[in-house]
Protein backbone atom coordinates (compact mmCIF):
# COMPACT_ATOMS: atom_id res chain seq x y z
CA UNK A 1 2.77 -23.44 12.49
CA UNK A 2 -0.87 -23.50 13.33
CA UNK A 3 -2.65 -26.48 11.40
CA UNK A 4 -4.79 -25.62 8.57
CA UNK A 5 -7.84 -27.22 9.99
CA UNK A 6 -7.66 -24.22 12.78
CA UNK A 7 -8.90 -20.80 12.36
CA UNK A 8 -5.77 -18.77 12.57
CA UNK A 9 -5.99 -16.46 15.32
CA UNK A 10 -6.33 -13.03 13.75
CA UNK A 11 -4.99 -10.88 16.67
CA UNK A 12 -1.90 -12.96 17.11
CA UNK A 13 -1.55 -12.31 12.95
CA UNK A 14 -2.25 -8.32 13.44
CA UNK A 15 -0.22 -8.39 15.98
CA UNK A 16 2.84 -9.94 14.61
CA UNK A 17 2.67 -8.24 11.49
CA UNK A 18 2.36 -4.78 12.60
CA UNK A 19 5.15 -5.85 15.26
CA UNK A 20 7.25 -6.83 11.95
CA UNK A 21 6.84 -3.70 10.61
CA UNK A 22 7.80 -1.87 13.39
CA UNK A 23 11.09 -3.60 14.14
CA UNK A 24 11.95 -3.29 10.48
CA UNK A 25 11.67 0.25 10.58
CA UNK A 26 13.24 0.76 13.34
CA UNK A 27 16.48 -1.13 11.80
CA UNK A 28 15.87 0.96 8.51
CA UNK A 29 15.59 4.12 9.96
CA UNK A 30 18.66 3.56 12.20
CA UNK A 31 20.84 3.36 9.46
CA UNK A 32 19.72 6.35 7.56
CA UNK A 33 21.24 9.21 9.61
CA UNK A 34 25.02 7.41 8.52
CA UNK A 35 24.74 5.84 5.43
CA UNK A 36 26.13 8.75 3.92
CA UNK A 37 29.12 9.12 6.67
CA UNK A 38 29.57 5.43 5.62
CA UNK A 39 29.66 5.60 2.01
CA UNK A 40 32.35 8.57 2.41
CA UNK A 41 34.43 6.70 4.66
CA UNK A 42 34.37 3.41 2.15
CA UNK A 43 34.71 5.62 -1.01
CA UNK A 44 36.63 8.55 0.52
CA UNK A 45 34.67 11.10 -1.39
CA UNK A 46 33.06 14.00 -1.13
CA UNK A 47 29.53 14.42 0.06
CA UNK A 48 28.49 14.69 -3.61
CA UNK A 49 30.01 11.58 -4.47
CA UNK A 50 28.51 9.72 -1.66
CA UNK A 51 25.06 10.98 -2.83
CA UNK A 52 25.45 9.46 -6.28
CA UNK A 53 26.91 6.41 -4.96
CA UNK A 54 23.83 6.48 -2.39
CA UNK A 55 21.31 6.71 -5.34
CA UNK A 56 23.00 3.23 -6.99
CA UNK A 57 22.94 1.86 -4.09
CA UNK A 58 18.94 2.74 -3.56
CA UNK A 59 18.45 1.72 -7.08
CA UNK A 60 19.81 -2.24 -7.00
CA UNK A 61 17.51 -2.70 -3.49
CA UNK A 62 14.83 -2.06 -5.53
CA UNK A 63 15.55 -3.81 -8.42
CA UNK A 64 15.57 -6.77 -6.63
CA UNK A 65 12.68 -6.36 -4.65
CA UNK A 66 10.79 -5.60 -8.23
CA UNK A 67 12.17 -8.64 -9.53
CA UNK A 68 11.21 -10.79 -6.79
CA UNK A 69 7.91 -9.45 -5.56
CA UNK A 70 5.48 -11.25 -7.32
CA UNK A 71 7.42 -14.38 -6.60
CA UNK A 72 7.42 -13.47 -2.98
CA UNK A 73 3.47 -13.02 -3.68
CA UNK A 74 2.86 -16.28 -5.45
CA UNK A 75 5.08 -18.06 -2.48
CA UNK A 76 2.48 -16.53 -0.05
CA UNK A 77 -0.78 -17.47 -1.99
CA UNK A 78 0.40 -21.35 -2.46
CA UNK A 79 2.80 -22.21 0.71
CA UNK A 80 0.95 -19.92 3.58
CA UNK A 81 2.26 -16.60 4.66
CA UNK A 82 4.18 -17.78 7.29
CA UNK A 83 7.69 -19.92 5.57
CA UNK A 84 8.23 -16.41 3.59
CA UNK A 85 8.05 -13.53 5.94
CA UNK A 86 9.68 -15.86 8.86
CA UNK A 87 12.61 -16.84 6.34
CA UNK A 88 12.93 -13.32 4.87
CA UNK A 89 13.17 -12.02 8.91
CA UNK A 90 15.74 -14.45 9.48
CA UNK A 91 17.69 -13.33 5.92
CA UNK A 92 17.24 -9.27 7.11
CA UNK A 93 19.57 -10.46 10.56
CA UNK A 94 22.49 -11.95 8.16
CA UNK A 95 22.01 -9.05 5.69
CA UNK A 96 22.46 -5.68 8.61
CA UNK A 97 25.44 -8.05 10.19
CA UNK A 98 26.91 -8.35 6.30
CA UNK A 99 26.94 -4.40 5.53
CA UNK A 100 28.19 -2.99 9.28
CA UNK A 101 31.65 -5.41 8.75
CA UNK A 102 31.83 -4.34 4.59
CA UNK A 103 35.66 -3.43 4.42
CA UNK A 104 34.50 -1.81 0.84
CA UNK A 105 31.99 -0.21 -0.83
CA UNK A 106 31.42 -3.58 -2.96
CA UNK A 107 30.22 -5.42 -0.19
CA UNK A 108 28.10 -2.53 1.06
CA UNK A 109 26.71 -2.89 -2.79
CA UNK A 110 26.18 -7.06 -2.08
CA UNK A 111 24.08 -6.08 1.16
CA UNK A 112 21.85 -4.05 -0.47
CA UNK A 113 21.10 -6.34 -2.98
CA UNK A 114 20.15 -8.74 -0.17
CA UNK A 115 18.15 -6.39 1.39
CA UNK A 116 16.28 -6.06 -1.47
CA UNK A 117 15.97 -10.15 -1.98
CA UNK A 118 14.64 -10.27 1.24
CA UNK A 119 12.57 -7.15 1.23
CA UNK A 120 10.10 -8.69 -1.34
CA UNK A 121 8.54 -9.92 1.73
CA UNK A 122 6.35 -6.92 2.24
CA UNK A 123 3.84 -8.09 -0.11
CA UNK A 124 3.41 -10.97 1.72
CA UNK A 125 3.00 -9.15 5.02
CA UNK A 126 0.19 -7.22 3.74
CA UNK A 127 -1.59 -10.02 2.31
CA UNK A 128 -1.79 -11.47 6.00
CA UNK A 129 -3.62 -8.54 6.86
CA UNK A 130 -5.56 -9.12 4.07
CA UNK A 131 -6.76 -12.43 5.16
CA UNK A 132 -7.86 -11.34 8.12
CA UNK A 133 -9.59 -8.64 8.06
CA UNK A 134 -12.96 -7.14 6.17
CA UNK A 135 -12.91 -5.00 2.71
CA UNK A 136 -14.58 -2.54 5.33
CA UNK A 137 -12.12 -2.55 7.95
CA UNK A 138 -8.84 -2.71 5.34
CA UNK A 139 -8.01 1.12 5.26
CA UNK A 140 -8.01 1.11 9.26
CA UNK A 141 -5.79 -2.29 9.37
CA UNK A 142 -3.53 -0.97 6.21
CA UNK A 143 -3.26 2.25 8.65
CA UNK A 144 -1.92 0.35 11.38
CA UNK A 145 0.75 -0.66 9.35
CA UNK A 146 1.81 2.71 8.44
CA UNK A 147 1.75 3.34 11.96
CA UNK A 148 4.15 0.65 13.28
CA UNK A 149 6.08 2.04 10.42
CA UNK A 150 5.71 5.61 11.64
CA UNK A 151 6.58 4.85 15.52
CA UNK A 152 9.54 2.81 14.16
CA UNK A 153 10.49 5.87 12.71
CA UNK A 154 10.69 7.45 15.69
CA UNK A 155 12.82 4.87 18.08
CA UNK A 156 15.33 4.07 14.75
CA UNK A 157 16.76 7.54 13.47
CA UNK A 158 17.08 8.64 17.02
CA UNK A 159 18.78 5.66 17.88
CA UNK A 160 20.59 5.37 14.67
CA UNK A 161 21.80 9.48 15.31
CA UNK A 162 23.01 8.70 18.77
CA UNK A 163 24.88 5.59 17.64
CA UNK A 164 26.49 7.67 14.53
CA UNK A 165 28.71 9.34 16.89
CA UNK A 166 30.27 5.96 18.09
CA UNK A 167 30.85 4.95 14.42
CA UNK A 168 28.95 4.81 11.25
CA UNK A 169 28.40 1.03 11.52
CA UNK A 170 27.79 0.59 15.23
CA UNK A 171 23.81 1.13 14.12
CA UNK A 172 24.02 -2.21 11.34
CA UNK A 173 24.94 -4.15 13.99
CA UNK A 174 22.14 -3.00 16.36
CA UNK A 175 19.98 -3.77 13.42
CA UNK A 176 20.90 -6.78 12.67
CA UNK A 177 20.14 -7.41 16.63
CA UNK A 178 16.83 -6.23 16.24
CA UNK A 179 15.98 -8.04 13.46
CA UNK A 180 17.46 -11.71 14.92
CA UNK A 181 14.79 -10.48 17.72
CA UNK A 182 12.20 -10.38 15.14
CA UNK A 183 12.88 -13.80 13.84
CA UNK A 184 12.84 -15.36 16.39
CA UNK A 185 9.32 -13.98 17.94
CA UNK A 186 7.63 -14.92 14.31
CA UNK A 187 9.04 -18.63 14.94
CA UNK A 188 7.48 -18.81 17.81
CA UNK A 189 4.14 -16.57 17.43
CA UNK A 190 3.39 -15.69 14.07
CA UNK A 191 0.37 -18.08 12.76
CA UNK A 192 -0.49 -19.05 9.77
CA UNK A 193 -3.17 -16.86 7.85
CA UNK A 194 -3.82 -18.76 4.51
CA UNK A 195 -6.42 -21.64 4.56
CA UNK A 196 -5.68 -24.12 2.85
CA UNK A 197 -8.65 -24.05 0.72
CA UNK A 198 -7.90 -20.71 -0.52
CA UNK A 199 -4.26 -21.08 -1.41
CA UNK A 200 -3.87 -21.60 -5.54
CA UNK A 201 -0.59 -23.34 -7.34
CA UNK A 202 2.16 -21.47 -8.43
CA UNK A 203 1.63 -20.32 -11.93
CA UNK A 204 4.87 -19.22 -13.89
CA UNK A 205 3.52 -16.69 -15.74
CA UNK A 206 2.30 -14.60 -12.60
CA UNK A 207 6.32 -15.17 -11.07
CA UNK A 208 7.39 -11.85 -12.87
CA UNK A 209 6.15 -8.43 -12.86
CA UNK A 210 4.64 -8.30 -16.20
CA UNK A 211 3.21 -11.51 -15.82
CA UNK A 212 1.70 -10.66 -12.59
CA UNK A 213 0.48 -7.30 -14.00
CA UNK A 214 -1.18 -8.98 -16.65
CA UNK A 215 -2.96 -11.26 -14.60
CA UNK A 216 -4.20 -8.05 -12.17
CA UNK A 217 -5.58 -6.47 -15.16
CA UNK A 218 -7.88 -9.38 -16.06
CA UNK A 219 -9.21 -9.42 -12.89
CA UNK A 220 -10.17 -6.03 -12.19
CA UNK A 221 -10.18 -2.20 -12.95
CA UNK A 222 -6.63 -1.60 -10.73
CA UNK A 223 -4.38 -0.32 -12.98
CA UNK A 224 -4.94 3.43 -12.47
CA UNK A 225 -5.16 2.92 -8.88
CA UNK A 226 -1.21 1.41 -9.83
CA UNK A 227 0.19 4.44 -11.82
CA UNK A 228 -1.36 6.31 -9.01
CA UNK A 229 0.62 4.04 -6.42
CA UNK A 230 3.46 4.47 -8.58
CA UNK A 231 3.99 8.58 -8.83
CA UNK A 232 2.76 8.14 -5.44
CA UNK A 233 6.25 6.11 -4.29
CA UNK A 234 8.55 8.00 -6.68
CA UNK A 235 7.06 10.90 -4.51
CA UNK A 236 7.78 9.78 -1.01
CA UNK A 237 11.25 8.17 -2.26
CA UNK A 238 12.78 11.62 -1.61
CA UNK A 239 12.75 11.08 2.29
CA UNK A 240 15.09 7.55 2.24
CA UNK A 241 16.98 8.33 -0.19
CA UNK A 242 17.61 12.01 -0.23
CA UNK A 243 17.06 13.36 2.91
CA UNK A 244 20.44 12.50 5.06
CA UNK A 245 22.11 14.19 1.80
CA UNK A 246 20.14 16.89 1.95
CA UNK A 247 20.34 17.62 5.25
CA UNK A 248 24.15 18.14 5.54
CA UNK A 249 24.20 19.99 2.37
CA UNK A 250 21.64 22.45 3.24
CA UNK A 251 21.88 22.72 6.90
CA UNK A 252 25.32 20.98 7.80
CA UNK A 253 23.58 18.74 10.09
CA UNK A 254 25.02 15.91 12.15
CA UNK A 255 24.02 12.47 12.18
CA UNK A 256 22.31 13.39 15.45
CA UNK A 257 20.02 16.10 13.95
CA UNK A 258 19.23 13.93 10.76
CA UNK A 259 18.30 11.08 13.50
CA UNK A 260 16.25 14.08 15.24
CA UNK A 261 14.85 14.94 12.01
CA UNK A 262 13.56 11.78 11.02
CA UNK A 263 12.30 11.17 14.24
CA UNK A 264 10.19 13.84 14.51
CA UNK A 265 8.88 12.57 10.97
CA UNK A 266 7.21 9.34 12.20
CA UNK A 267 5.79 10.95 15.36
CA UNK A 268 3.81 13.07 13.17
CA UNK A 269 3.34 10.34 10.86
CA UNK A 270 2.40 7.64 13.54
CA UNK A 271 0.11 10.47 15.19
CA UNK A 272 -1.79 10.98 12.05
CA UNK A 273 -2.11 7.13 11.12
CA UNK A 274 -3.41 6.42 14.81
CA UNK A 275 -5.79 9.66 15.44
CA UNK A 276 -6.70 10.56 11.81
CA UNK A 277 -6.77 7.80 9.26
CA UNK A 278 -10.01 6.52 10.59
CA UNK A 279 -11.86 9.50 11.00
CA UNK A 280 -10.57 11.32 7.95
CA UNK A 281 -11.40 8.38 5.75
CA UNK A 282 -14.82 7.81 7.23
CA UNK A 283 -15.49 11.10 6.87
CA UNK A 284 -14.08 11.91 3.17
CA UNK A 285 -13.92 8.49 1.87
CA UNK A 286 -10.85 6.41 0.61
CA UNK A 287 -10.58 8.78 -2.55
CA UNK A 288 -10.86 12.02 -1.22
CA UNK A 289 -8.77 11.56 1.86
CA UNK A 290 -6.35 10.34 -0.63
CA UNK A 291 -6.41 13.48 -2.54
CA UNK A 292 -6.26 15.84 0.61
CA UNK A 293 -3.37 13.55 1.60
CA UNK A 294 -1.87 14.68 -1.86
CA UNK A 295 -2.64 18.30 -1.62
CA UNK A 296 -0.77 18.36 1.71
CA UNK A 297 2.65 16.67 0.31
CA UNK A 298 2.98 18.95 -2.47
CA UNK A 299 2.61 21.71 -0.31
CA UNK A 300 5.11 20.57 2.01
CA UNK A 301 8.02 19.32 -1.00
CA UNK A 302 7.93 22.88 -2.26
CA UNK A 303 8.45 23.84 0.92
CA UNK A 304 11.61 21.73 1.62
CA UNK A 305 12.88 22.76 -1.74
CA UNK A 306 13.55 26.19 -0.44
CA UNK A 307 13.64 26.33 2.96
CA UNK A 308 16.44 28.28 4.23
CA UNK A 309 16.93 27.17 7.69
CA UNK A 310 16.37 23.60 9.82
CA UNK A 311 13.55 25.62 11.77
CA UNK A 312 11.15 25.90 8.81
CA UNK A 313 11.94 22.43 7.92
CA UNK A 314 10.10 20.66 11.76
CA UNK A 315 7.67 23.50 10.77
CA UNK A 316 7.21 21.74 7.10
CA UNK A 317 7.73 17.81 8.44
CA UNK A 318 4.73 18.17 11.54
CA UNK A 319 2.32 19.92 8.75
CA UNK A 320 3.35 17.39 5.63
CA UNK A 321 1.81 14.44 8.46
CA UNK A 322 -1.30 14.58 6.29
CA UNK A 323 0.30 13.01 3.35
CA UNK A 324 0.46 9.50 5.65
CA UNK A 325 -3.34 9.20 4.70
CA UNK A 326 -2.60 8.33 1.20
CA UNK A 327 -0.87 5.01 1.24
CA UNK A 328 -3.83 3.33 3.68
CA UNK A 329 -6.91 5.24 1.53
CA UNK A 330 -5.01 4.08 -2.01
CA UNK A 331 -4.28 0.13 -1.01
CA UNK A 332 -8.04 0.39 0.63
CA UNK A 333 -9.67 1.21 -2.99
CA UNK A 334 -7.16 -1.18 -4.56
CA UNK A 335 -7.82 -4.26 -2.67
CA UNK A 336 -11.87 -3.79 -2.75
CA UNK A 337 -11.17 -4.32 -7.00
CA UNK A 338 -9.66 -8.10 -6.51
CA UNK A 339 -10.85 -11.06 -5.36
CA UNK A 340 -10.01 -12.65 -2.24
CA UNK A 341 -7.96 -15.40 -3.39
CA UNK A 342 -6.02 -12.84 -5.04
CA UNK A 343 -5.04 -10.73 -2.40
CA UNK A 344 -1.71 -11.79 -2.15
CA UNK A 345 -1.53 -11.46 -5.67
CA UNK A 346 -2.23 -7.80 -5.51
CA UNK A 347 0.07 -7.14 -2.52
CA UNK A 348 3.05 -8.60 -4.18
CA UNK A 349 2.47 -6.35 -7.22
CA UNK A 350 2.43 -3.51 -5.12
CA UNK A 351 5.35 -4.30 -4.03
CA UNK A 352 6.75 -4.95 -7.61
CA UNK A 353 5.20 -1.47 -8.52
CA UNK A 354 6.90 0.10 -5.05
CA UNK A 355 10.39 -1.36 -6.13
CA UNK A 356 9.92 -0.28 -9.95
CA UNK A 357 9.26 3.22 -8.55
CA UNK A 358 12.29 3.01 -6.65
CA UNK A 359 14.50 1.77 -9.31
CA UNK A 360 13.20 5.45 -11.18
CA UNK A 361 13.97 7.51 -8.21
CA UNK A 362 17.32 7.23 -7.33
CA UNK A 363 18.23 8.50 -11.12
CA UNK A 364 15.57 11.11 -11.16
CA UNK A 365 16.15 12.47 -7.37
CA UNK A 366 19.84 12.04 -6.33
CA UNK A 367 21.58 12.65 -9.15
CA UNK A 368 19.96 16.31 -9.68
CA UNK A 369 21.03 16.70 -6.08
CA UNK A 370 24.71 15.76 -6.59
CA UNK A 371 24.79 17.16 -9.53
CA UNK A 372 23.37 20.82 -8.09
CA UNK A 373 25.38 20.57 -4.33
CA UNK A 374 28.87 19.56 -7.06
CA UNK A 375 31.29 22.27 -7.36
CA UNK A 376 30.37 22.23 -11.15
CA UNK A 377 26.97 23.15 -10.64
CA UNK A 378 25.39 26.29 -11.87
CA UNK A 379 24.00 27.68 -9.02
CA UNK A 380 23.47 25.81 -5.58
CA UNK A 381 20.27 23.88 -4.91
CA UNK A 382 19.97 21.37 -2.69
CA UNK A 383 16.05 21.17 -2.48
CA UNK A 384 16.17 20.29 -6.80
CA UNK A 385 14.80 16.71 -5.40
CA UNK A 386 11.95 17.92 -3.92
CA UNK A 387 10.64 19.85 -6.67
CA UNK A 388 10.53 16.49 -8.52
CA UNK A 389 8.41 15.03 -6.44
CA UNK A 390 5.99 17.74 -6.37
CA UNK A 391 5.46 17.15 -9.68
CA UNK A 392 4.86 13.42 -9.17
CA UNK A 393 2.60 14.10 -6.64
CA UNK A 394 0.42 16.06 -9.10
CA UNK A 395 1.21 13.23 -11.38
CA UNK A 396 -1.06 11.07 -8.74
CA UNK A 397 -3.39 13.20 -8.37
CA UNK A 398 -4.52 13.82 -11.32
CA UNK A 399 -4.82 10.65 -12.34
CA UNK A 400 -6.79 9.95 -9.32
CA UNK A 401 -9.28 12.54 -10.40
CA UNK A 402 -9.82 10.97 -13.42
CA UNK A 403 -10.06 7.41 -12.66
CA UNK A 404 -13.59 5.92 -12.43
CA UNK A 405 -15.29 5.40 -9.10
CA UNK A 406 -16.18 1.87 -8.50
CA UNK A 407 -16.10 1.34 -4.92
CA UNK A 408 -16.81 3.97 -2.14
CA UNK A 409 -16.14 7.22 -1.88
């Protein structure tokens, strides 16, 4: 660890989180395209089985990252960024390793818990951006973010779809590779972002989400900026946790074309986060690039809900790259409302706000696909989960119209 007395080096920081980022999408997103093979195998059930189980397993991730994201926060703000996100890198290795040997679905159910535990970390991560970088310059630096995420997205499902076909747990164990890689570089490189003089003690009351909520809302206007966040995530939820489903019950896809799928996703996305972000949101402003971000998604989930063949949906996925300017333009307006010292604060209630969102969208989006791909259903209608996140995406957008302006456009 860099001592305090030093000015961290910022580049190093930028560099190693956006590098964290990337190598944790990478290891998420190669173990998309065959959780669902996985699940089947473990349960041997049907495809609409596997979704349910899918959507529980989505839905105790998040509750753990919800319960400990604040804490993850406060851990940041009074020990230094660095102990949290290095430990939680270390925990991801242990975690991927635990769910590719799970001889049942229980232990699959332990990893993700894990995951989640270890997850929290995010907040953390974005509060070292935070510290080193301008109110200004925090929509570009939050952009770069969604970019590692976004090229990530592109190496893992491809990966992860080319690995399927040797087994549905050959890609855990490349994750867990790549993120025992990760730990290891942010031993080594990752410096320390927090001053000393700006770190604060741990208070208890701020360790839980309402507490930390609470404490948000007395120091500034954020909370509609939050229930926008939080449609916002419900919204986008679809992709992780429904799409693999989806995929083979609309189009019968392989693990390969889900992979292909998904990678195609974060080229868009990582093209738009490294040409447009900027531009757009110099241009528009955080707010209304947000809302054109908006427009574009709902556009594009009505689309998915009834596309009829794979060809329409690369059509849908390069065009719905616009909704990638949302998260950068929405975490921009929220972080010019809080102090500095509180940045960390605010990042690990995102998160909280992120994993509560996620704890509502499993129930509301894969169980209205199992339920209408079930041979009990009605009528069949695989795309049911992406009409309900066009309506959270109006949800978001509405309230952004109506929320006061206080910073920039």
């Amino acid at each position: 660890m860099m001592p305090d007395t030093e000015p961290p080096d910022h580049r190093t920081a930028v560099r190693f989180v956006v590098a964290t980022i990337f190598i944790d999408a990478i290891g998420f997103g190669i173990v998309l395209p065959v959780v669902p093979a996985l699940v089947m195998t473990l349960e041997h059930g049907t495809l609409a089985q596997a979704t349910r189980t899918g959507g529980w397993l989505a839905l105790i991730y998040a509750a753990m990252q919800f319960l400990l994201g604040p804490l993850a926060g406060g851990l940041g703000d009074r020990f230094g960024r660095r102990p949290v996100l290095v430990g939680a890198l270390g925990g991801f290795a242990i975690d991927y390793l635990l769910m590719g040997f799970s001889p049942s679905i229980g232990w699959l159910f332990v990893g993700r818990a894990l995951a989640g535990v270890f997850g929290a970390s995010y907040g953390p991560a974005m509060a070292a951006l935070a510290d080193v970088s301008t109110p200004a310059d925090r929509a570009k630096t939050f952009g770069l973010i969604s970019a590692a995420f976004g090229i990530g997205f592109v190496v893992g499902p491809a990966i992860g779809g080319l690995l399927g076909t040797v087994g549905p747990r050959a890609p855990f164990y490349a994750a867990a590779t790549l993120a025992a890689c990760n730990f290891t570089y942010g031993l080594l490189r990752f410096p320390e972002t927090l001053a000393a003089a700006k770190r604060r003690p741990l208070d208890p009351r701020r360790l839980n989400p309402l507490g930390a909520l609470l404490a948000i809302r007395r120091a500034g206007p954020v909370l509609p900026l939050l229930a926008i966040y939080f449609f916002w995530q419900v919204a986008m939820l679809v992709y992780p946790v429904t799409w693999a489903y989806y995929a083979i019950a609309s189009f019968r896809w392989s693990s390969a074309m889900i992979g292909a799928s998904l990678a195609w996703s974060g080229v868009v996305m990582a093209t738009v986060q490294m040409l447009l972000v900027g531009r757009v949101v110099a241009r528009l402003g955080e707010r209304r690039a947000a809302m054109l971000g908006m427009v574009a998604a709902t556009i594009g989930f009505l689309g998915y809900a009834f596309a009829t063949n794979g060809t329409l949906v690369f059509i849908l996925l390069t065009f719905t790259g616009l909704q990638s300017i949302v998260q950068p333009s929405v975490m921009a307006m929220m972080s010019r409302r809080v102090a500095e010292t509180q940045q960390g604060e605010l990042q690990g209630l995102n998160g909280s706000v992120a994993a509560l969102a996620a704890i509502l969208a499993p129930l509301v989006l894969t169980q209205p696909l199992a339920y209408f791909t079930s041979p009990h259903a009605p009528f069949f209608f695989p795309g049911a989960a992406f009409l309900i996140s066009a309506a959270a995406t109006v949800a978001a957008l509405l309230v952004l119209i109506a929320t006061p302006r206080l910073e920039p456009a």
